[in-house]
C-alpha atoms as a PDB file:
ATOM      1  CA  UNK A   1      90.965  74.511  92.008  1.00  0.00           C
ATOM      2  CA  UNK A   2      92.248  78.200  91.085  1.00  0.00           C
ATOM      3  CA  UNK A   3      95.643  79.374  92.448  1.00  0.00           C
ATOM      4  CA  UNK A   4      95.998  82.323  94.610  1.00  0.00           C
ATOM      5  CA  UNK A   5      98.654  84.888  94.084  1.00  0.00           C
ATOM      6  CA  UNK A   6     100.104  85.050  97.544  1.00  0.00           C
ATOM      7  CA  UNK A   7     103.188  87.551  96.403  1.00  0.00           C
ATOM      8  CA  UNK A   8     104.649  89.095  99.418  1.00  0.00           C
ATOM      9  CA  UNK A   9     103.714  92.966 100.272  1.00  0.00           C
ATOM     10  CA  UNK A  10     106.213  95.006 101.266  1.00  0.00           C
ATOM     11  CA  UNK A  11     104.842  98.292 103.402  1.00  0.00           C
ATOM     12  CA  UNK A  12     108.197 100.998 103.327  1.00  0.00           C
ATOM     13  CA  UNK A  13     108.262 103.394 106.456  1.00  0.00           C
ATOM     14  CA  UNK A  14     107.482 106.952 105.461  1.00  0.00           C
ATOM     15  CA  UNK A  15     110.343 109.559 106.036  1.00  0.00           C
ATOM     16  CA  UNK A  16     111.340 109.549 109.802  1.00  0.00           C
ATOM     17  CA  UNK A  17     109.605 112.591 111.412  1.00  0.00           C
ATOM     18  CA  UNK A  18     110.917 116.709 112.026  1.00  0.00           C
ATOM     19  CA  UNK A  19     111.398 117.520 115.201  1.00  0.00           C
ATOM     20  CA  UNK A  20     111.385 121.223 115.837  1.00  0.00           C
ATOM     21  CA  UNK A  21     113.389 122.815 118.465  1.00  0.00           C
ATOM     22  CA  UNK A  22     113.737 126.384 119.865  1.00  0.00           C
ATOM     23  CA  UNK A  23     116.259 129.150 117.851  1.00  0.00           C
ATOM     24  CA  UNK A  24     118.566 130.788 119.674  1.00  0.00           C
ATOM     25  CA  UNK A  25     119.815 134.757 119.351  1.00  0.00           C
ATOM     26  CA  UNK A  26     122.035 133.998 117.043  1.00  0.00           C
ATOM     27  CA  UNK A  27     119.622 131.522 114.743  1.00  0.00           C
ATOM     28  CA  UNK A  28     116.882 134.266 114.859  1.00  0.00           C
ATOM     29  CA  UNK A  29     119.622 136.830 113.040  1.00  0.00           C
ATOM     30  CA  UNK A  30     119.764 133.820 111.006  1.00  0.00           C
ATOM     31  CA  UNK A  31     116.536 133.143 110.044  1.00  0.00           C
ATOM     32  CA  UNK A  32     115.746 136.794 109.404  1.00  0.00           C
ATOM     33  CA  UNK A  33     118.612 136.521 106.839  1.00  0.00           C
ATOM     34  CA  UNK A  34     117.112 133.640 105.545  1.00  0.00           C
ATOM     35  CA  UNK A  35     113.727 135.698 105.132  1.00  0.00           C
ATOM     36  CA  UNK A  36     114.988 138.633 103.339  1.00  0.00           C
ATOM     37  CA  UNK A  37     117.600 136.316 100.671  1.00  0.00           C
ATOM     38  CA  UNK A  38     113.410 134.568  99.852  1.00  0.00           C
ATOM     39  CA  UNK A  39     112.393 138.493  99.714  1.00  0.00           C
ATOM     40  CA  UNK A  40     110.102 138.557 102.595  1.00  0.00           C
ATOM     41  CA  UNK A  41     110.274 141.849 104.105  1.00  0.00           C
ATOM     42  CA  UNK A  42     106.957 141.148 106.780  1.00  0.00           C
ATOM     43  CA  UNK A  43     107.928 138.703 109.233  1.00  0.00           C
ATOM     44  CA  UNK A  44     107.443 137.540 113.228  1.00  0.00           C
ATOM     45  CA  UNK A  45     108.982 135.236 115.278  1.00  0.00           C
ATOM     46  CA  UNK A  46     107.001 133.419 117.931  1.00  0.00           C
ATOM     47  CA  UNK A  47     107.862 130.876 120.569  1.00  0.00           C
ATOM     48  CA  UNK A  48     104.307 130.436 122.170  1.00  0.00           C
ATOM     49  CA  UNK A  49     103.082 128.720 119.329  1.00  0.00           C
ATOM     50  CA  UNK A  50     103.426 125.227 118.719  1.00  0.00           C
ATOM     51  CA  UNK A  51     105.870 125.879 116.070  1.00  0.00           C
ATOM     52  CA  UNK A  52     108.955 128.122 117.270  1.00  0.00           C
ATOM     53  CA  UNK A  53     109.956 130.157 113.555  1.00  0.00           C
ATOM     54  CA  UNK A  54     110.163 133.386 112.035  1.00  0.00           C
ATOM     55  CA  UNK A  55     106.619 133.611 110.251  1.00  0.00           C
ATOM     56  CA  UNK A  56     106.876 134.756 106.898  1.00  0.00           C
ATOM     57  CA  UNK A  57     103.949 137.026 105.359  1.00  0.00           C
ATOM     58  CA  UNK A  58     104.038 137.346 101.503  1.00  0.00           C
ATOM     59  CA  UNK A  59     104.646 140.716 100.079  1.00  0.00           C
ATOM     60  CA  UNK A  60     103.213 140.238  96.929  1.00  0.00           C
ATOM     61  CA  UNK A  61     101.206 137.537  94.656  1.00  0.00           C
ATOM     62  CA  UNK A  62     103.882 135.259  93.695  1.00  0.00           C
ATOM     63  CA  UNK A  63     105.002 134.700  97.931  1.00  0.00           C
ATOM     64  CA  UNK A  64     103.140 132.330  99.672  1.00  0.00           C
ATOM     65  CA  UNK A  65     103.650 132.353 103.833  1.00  0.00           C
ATOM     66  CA  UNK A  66     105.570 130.346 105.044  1.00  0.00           C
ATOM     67  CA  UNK A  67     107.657 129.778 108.477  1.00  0.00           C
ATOM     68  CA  UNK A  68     111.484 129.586 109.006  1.00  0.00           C
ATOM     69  CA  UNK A  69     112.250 126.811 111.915  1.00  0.00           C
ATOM     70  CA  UNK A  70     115.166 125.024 113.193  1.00  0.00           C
ATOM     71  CA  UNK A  71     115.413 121.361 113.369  1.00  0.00           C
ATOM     72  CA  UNK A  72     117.231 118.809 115.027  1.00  0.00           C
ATOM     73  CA  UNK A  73     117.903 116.890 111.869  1.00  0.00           C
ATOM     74  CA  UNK A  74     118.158 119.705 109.254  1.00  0.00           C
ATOM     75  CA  UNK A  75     118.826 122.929 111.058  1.00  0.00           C
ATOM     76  CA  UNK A  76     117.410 125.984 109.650  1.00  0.00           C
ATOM     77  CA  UNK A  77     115.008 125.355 106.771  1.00  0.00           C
ATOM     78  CA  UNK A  78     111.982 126.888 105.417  1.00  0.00           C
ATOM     79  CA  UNK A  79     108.376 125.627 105.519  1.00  0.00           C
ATOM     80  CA  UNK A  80     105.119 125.483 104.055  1.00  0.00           C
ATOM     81  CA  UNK A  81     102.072 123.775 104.919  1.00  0.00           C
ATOM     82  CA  UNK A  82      98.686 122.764 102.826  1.00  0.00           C
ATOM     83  CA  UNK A  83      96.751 126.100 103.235  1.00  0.00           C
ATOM     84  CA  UNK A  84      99.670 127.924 102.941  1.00  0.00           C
ATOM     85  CA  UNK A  85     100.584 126.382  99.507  1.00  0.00           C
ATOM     86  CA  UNK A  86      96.183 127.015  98.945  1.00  0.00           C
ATOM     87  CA  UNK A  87      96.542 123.714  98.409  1.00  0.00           C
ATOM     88  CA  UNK A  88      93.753 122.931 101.229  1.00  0.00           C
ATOM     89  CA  UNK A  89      92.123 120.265  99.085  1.00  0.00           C
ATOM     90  CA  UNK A  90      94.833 118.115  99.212  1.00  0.00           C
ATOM     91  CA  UNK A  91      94.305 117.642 103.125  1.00  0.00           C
END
């Protein structure tokens, strides 16, 4: 009779989740700071979206878009998804 290798598996949790929360005033100014120290010069802020940020369009070939938020556990930080890395293959 053969053995089986019953070693333990240990699953670890993935990194707890963002959650995004509305900018005020002030952490618009903020943000739009933020933008033009990255060198974005086109930008938008929306709330109606499901993502509240400045929206970042690139200006030339090496920007990529991107989005300027404000989280409860980070604050203001500056984000990028799949597509906007063209990374869409990835998905």
């Amino acid at each position: 009779m053969s053995k089986t290798n019953t070693a333990a598996i240990s699953i670890q949790p993935g990194p707890p989740p963002i959650t995004p929360v509305e900018m005020s005033e002030a952490d618009i100014e903020t943000a739009e700071k933020v933008a033009e120290r990255l060198g974005f010069t086109q930008t938008a802020y929306t709330s109606t979206s499901g993502l509240w940020g400045l929206f970042c369009l690139p200006n030339h070939a090496r920007h990529r878009s991107g989005c300027i938020i404000k989280t409860r556990e980070f604050g203001i930080i500056f984000v990028q998804d799949l597509e906007d890395m063209h990374l869409e293959e990835l998905r």
